[in-house]
C-alpha atoms as a PDB file:
ATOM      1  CA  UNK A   1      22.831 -28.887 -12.715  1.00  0.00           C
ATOM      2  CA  UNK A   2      19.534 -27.571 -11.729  1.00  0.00           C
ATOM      3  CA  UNK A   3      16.318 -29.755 -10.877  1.00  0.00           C
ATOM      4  CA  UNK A   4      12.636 -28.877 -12.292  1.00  0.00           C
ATOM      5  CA  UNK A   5      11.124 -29.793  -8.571  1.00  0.00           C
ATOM      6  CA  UNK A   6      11.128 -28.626  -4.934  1.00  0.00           C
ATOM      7  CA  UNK A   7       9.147 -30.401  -2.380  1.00  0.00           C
ATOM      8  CA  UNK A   8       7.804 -28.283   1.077  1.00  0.00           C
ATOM      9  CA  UNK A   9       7.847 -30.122   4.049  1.00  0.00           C
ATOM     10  CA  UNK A  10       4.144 -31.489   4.158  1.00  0.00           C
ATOM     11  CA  UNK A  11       5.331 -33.383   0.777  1.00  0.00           C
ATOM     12  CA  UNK A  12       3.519 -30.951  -1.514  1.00  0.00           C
ATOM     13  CA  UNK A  13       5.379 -30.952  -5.246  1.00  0.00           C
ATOM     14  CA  UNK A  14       6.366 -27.504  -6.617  1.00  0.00           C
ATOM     15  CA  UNK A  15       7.264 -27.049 -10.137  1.00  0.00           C
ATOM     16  CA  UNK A  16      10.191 -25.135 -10.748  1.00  0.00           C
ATOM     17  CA  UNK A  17      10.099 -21.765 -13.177  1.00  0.00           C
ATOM     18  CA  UNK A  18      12.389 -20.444 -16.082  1.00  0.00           C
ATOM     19  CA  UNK A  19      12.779 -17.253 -16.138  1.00  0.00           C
ATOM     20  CA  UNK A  20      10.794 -16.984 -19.149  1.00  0.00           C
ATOM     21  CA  UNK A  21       7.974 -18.231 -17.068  1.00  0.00           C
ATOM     22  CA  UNK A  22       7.976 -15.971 -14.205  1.00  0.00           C
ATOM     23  CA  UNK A  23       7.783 -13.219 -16.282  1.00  0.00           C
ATOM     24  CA  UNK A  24       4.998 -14.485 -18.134  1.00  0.00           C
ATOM     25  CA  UNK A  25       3.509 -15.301 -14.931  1.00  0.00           C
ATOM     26  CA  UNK A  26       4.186 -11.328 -13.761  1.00  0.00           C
ATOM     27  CA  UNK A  27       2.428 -10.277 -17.244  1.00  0.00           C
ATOM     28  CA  UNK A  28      -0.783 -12.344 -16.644  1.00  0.00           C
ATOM     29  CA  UNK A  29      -1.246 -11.069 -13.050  1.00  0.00           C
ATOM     30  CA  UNK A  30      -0.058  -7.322 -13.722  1.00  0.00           C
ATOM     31  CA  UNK A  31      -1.925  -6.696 -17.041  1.00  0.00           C
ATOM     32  CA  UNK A  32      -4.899  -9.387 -16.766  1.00  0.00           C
ATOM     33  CA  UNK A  33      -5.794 -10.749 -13.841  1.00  0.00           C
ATOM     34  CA  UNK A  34      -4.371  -9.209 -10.429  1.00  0.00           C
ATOM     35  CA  UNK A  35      -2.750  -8.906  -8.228  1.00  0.00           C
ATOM     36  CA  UNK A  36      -1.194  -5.695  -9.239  1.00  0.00           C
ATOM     37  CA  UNK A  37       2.532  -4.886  -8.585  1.00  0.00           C
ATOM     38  CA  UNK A  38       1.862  -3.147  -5.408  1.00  0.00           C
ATOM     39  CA  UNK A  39      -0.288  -5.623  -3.989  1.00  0.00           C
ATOM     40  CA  UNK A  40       2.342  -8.672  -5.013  1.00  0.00           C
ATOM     41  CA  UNK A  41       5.125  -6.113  -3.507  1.00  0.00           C
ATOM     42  CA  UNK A  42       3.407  -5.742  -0.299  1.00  0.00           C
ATOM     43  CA  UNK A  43       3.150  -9.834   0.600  1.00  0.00           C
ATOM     44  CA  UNK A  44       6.488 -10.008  -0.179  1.00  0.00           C
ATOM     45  CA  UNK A  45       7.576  -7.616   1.573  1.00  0.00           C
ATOM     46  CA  UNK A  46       6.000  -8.102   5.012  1.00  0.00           C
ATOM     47  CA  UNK A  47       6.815 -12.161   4.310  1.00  0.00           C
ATOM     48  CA  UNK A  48      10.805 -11.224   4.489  1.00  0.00           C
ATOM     49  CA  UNK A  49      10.035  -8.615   7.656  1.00  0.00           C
ATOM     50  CA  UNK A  50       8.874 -12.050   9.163  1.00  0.00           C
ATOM     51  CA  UNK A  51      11.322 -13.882   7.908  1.00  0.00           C
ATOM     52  CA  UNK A  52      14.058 -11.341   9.251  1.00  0.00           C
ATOM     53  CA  UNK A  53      12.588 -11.362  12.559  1.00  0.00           C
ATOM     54  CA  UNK A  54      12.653 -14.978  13.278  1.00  0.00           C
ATOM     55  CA  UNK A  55      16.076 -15.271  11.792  1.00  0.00           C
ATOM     56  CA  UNK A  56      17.720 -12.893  14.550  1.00  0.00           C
ATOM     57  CA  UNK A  57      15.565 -14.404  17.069  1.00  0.00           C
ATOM     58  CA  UNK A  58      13.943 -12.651  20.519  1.00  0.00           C
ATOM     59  CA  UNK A  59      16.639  -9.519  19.974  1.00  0.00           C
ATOM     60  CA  UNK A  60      15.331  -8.626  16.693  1.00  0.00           C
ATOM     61  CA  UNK A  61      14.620  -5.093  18.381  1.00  0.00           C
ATOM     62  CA  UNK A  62      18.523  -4.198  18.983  1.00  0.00           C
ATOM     63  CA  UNK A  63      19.816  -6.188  16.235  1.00  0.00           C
ATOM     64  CA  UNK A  64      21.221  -4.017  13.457  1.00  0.00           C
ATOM     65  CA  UNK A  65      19.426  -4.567  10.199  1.00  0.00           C
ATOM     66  CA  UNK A  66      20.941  -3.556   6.779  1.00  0.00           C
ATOM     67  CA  UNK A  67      18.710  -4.053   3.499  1.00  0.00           C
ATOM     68  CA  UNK A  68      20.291  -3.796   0.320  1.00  0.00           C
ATOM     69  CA  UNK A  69      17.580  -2.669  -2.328  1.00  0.00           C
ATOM     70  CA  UNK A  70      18.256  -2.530  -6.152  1.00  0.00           C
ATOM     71  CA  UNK A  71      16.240  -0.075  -8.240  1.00  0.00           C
ATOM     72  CA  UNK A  72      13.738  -2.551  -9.405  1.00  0.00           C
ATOM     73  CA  UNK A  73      10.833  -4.787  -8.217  1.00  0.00           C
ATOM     74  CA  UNK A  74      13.619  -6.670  -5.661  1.00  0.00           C
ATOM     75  CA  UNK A  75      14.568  -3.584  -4.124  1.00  0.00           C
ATOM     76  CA  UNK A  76      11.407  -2.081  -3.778  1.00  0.00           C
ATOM     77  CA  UNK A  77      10.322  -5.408  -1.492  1.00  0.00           C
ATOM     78  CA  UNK A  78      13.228  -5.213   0.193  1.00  0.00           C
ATOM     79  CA  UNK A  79      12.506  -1.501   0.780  1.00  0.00           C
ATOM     80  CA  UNK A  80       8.961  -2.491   1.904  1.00  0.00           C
ATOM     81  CA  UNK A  81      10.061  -5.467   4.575  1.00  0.00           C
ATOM     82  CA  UNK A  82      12.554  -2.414   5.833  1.00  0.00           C
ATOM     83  CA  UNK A  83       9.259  -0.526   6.412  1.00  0.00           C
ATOM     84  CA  UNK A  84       7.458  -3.154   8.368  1.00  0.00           C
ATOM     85  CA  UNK A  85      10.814  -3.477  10.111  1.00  0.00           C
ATOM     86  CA  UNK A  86      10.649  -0.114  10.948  1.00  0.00           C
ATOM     87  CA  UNK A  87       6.770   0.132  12.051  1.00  0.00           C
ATOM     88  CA  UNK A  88       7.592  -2.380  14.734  1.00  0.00           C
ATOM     89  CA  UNK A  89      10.710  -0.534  16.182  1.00  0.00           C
ATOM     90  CA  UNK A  90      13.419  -2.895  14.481  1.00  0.00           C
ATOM     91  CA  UNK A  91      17.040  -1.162  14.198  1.00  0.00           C
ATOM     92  CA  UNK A  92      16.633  -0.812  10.013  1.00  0.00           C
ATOM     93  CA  UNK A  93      18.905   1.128   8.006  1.00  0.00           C
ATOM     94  CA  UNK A  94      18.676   0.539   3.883  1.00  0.00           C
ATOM     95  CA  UNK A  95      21.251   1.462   1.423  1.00  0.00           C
ATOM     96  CA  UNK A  96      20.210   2.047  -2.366  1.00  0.00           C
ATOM     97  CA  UNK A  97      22.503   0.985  -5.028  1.00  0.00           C
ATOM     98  CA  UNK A  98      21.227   4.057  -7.283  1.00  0.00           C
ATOM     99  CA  UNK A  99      18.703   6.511  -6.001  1.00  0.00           C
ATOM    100  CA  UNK A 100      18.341   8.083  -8.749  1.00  0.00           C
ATOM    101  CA  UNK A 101      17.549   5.629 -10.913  1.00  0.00           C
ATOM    102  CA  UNK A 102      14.248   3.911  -8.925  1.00  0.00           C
ATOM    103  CA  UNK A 103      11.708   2.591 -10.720  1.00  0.00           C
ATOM    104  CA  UNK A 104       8.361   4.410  -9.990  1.00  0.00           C
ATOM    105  CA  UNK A 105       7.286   1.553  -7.568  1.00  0.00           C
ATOM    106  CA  UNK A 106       9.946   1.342  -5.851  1.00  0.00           C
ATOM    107  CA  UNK A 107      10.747   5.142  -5.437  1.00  0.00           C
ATOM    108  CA  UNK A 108       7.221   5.124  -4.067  1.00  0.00           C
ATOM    109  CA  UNK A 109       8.082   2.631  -1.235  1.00  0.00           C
ATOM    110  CA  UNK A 110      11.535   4.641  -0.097  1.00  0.00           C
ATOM    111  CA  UNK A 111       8.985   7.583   0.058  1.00  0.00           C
ATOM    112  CA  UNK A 112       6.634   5.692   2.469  1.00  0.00           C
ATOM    113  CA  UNK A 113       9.754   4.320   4.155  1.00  0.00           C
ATOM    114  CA  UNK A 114      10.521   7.816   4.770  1.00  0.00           C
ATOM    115  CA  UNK A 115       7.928   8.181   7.083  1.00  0.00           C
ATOM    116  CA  UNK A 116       9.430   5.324   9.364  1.00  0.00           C
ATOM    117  CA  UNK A 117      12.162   5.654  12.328  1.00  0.00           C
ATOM    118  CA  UNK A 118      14.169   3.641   9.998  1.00  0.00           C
ATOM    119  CA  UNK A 119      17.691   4.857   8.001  1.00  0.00           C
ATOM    120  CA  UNK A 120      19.035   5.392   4.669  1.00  0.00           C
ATOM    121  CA  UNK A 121      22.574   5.496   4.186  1.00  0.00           C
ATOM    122  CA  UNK A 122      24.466   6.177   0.733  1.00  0.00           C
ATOM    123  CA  UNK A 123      26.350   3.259  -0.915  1.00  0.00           C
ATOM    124  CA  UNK A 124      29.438   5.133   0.097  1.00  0.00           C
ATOM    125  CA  UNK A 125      29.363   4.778   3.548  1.00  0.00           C
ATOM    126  CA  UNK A 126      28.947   1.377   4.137  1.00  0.00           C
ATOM    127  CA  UNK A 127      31.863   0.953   6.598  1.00  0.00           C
ATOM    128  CA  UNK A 128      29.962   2.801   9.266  1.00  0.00           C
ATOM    129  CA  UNK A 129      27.567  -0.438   9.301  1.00  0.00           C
ATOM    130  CA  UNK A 130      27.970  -3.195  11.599  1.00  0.00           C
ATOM    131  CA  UNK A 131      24.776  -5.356  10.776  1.00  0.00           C
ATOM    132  CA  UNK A 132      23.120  -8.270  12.276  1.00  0.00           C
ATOM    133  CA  UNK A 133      22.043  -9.766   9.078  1.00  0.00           C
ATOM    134  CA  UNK A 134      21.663  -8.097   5.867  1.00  0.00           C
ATOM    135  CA  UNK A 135      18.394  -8.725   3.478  1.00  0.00           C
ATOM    136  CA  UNK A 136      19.816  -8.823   0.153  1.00  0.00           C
ATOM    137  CA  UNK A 137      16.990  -7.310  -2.604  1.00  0.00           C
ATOM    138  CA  UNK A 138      19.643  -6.010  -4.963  1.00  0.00           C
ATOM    139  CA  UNK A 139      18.318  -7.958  -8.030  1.00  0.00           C
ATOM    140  CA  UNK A 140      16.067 -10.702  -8.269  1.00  0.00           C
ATOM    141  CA  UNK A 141      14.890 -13.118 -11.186  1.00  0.00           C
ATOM    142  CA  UNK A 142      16.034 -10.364 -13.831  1.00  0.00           C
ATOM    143  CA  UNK A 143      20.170 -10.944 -13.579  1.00  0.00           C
ATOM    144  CA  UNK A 144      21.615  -9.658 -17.202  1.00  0.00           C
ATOM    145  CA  UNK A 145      25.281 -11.399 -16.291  1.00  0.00           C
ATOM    146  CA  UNK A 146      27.740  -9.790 -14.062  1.00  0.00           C
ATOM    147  CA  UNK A 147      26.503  -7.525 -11.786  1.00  0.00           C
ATOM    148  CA  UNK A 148      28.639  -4.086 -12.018  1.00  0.00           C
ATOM    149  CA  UNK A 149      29.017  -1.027 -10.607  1.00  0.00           C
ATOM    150  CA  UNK A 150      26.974   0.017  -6.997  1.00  0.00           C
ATOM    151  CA  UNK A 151      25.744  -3.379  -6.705  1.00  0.00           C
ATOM    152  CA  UNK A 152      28.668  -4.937  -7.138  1.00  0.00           C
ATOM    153  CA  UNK A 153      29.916  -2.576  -4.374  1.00  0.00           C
ATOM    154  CA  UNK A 154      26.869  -3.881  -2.581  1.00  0.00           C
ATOM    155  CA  UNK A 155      26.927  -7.686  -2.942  1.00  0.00           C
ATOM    156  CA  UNK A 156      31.017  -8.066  -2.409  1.00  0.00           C
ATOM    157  CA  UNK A 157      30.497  -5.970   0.807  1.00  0.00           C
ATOM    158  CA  UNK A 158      27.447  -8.315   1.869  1.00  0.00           C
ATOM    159  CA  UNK A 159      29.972 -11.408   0.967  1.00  0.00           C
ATOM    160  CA  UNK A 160      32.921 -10.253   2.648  1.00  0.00           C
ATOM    161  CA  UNK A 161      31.201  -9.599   6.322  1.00  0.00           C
ATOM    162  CA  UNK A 162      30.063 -11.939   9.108  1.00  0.00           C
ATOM    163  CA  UNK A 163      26.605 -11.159   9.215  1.00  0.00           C
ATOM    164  CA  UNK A 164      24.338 -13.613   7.642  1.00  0.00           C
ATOM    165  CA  UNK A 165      22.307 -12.996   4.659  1.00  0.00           C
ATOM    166  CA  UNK A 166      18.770 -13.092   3.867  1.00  0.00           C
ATOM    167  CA  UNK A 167      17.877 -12.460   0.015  1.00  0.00           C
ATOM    168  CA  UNK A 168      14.852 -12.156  -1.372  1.00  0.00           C
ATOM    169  CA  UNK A 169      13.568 -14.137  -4.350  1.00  0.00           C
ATOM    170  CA  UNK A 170      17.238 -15.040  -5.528  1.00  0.00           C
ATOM    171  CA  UNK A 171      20.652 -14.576  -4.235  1.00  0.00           C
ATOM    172  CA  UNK A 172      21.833 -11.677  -6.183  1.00  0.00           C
ATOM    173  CA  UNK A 173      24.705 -12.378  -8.823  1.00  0.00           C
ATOM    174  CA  UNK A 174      23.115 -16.089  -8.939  1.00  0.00           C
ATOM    175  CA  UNK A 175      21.943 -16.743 -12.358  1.00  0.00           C
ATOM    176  CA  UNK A 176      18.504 -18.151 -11.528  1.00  0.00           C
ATOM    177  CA  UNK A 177      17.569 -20.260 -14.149  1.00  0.00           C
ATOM    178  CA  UNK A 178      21.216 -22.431 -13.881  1.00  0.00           C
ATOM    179  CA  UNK A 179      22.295 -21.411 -10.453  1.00  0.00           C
ATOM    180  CA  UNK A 180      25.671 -20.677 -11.591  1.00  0.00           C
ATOM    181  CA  UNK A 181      27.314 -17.005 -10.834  1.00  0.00           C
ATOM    182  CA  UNK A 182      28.664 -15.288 -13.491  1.00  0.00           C
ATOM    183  CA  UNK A 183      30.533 -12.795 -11.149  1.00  0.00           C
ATOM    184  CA  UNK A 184      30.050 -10.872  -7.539  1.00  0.00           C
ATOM    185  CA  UNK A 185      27.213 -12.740  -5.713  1.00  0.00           C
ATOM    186  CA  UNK A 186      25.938 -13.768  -1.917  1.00  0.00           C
ATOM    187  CA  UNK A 187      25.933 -17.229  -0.238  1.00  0.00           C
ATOM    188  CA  UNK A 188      22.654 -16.868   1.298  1.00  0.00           C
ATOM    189  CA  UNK A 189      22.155 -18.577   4.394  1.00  0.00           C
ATOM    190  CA  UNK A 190      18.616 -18.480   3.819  1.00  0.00           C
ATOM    191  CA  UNK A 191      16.445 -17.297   0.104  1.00  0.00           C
ATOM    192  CA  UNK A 192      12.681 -16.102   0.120  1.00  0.00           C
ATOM    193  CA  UNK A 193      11.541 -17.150  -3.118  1.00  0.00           C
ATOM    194  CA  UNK A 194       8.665 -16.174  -4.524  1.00  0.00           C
ATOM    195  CA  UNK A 195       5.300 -17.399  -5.701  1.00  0.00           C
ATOM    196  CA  UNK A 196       6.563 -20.356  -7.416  1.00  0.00           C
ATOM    197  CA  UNK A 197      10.839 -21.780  -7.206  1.00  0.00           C
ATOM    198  CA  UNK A 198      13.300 -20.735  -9.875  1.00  0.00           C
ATOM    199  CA  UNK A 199      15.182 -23.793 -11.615  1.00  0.00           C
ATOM    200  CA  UNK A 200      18.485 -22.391 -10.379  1.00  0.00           C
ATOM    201  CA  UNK A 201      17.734 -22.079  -6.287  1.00  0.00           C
ATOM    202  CA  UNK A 202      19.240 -25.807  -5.716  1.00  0.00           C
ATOM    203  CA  UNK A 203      22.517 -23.854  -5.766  1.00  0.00           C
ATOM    204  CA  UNK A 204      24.741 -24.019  -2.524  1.00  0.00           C
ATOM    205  CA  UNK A 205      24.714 -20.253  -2.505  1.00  0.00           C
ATOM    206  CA  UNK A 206      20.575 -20.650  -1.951  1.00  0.00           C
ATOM    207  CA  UNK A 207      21.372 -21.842   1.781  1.00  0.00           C
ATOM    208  CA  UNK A 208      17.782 -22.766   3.390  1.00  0.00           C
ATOM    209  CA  UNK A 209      14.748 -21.947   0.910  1.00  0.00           C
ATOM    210  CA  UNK A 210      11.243 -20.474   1.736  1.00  0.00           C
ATOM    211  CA  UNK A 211       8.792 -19.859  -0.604  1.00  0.00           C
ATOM    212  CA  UNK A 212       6.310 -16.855  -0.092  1.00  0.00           C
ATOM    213  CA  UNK A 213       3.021 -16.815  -1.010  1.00  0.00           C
ATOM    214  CA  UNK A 214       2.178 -13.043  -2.757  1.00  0.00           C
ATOM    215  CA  UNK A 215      -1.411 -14.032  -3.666  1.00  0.00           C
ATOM    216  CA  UNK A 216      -1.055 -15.002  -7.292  1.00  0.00           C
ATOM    217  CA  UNK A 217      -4.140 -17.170  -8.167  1.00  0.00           C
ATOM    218  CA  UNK A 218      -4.446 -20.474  -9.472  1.00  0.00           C
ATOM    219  CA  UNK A 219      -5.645 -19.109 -12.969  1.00  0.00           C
ATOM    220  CA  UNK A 220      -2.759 -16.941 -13.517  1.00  0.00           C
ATOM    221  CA  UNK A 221      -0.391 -20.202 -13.182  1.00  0.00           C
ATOM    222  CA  UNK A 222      -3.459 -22.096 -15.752  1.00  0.00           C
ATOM    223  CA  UNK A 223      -2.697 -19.344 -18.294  1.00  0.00           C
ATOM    224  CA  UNK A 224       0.471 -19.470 -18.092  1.00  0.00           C
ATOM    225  CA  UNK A 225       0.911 -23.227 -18.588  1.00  0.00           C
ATOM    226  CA  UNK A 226       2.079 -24.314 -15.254  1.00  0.00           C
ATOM    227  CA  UNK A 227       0.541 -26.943 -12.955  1.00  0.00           C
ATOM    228  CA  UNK A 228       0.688 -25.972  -9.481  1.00  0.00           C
ATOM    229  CA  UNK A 229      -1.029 -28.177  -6.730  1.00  0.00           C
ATOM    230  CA  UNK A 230      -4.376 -26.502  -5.129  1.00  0.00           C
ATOM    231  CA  UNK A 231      -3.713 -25.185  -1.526  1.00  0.00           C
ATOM    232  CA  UNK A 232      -0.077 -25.002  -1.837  1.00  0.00           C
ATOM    233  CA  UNK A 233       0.790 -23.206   1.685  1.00  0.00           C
ATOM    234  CA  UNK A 234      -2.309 -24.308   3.281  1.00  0.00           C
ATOM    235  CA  UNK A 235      -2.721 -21.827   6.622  1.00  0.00           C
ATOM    236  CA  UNK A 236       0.371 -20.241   5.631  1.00  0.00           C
ATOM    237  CA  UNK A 237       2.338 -18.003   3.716  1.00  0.00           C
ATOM    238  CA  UNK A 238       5.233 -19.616   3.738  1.00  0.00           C
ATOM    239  CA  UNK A 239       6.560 -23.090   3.264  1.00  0.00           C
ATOM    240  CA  UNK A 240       9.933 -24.444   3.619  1.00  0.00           C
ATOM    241  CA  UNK A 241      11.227 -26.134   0.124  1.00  0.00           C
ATOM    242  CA  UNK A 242      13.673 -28.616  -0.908  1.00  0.00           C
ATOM    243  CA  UNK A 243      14.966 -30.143  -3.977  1.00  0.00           C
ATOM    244  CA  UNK A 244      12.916 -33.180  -5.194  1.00  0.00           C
END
């Protein structure tokens, strides 16, 4: 049962996306209009660094951080929040599900997260980590059914432990347009969304739901076919969402 509405806090109504519609809004924005894919991966990115610090509270500093990045789009703004994490001293370690297999993007933000105090440690080795929270950007809106393999590895570690979890855009192994899991997935206890809701995030597993502004403009949504209210997040860039 998922609804086609979220509401933020000042009343605001949000439309809810299909899947089908979040990548058409990606298309319009990468190949017409802007922002590029950097620029998009950047707000995100330093959105769920702020998010992670005022989750763990005034000892963000010495709490243990773990960010779980996928190869894609997720994982490279989970990979950039680790970074921003990182530039401010934060105790940051990320684990890869497949470095080898990065998408350029995202290969090129574990290269500038390189240049950070922050960690990487291998998939294998995730028993040496006693996190804090964990920041789940395994896989966002782009879930193909089960998740297998390293991030399955990844997510039913995340699931099992006692450290709260913070995903980014969608809790991974949630199918986002239904909100159902087909396998291996998180119970966020809170979900950055972003740009606009997915139709599935009124799932229990969501837990509290922010969405992040990443600086899509209003004409990419007019192209696209989806009426968004002007000044959405007002002097912010993020807003706390509910189901309508």
């Amino acid at each position: 049962m998922t609804t086609a509405r979220f509401v933020t806090d000042a009343g605001a109504v949000v439309p809810a996306v299909t899947v089908e519609q979040m990548r058409e809004v990606d298309r319009i924005a990468v190949e017409d209009l802007g922002p590029n894919l950097y620029q998009m991966m950047e707000n995100a990115g330093r959105s769920l660094a702020l998010t992670a610090i005022e989750t763990l509270g005034p000892d963000w500093r010495t709490s243990p951080i773990v960010v779980l990045a996928g190869t894609g789009g997720n994982g490279g703004g989970g990979i950039c929040a680790a970074r921003h994490l990182g530039n401010r001293g934060a105790d940051v370690t990320v684990v890869v599900t497949r470095p080898e297999g990065l998408a350029p993007v995202t290969a090129g933000q574990l290269d500038t997260y390189r240049a950070t105090p922050g960690r990487i440690e291998s998939a294998g080795r995730l028993d040496r980590l006693e996190p804090r929270l964990v920041v789940d950007a395994v896989i966002g809106y782009n879930l193909g059914g089960a998740l297998r393999g390293a991030a399955c590895e990844l997510i039913d570690w995340a699931a099992s432990g006692a450290a709260p979890v913070l995903s980014l855009d969608v809790p991974s192994g949630i199918d986002p347009g239904s909100g159902n899991a087909p396998g291996s997935h998180v119970r966020a206890a809170t979900t950055m969304t972003l740009a606009l809701p997915k139709t599935g995030l009124d799932a229990p597993a969501t837990g509290r739901l922010l969405l992040a502004d990443i600086g899509i403009p209003p004409e990419v949504y007019r192209r696209a076919g989806i009426d968004v209210p002007g000044g959405l997040f007002g002097d912010r860039y993020r807003v706390p969402l509910r189901a309508a």
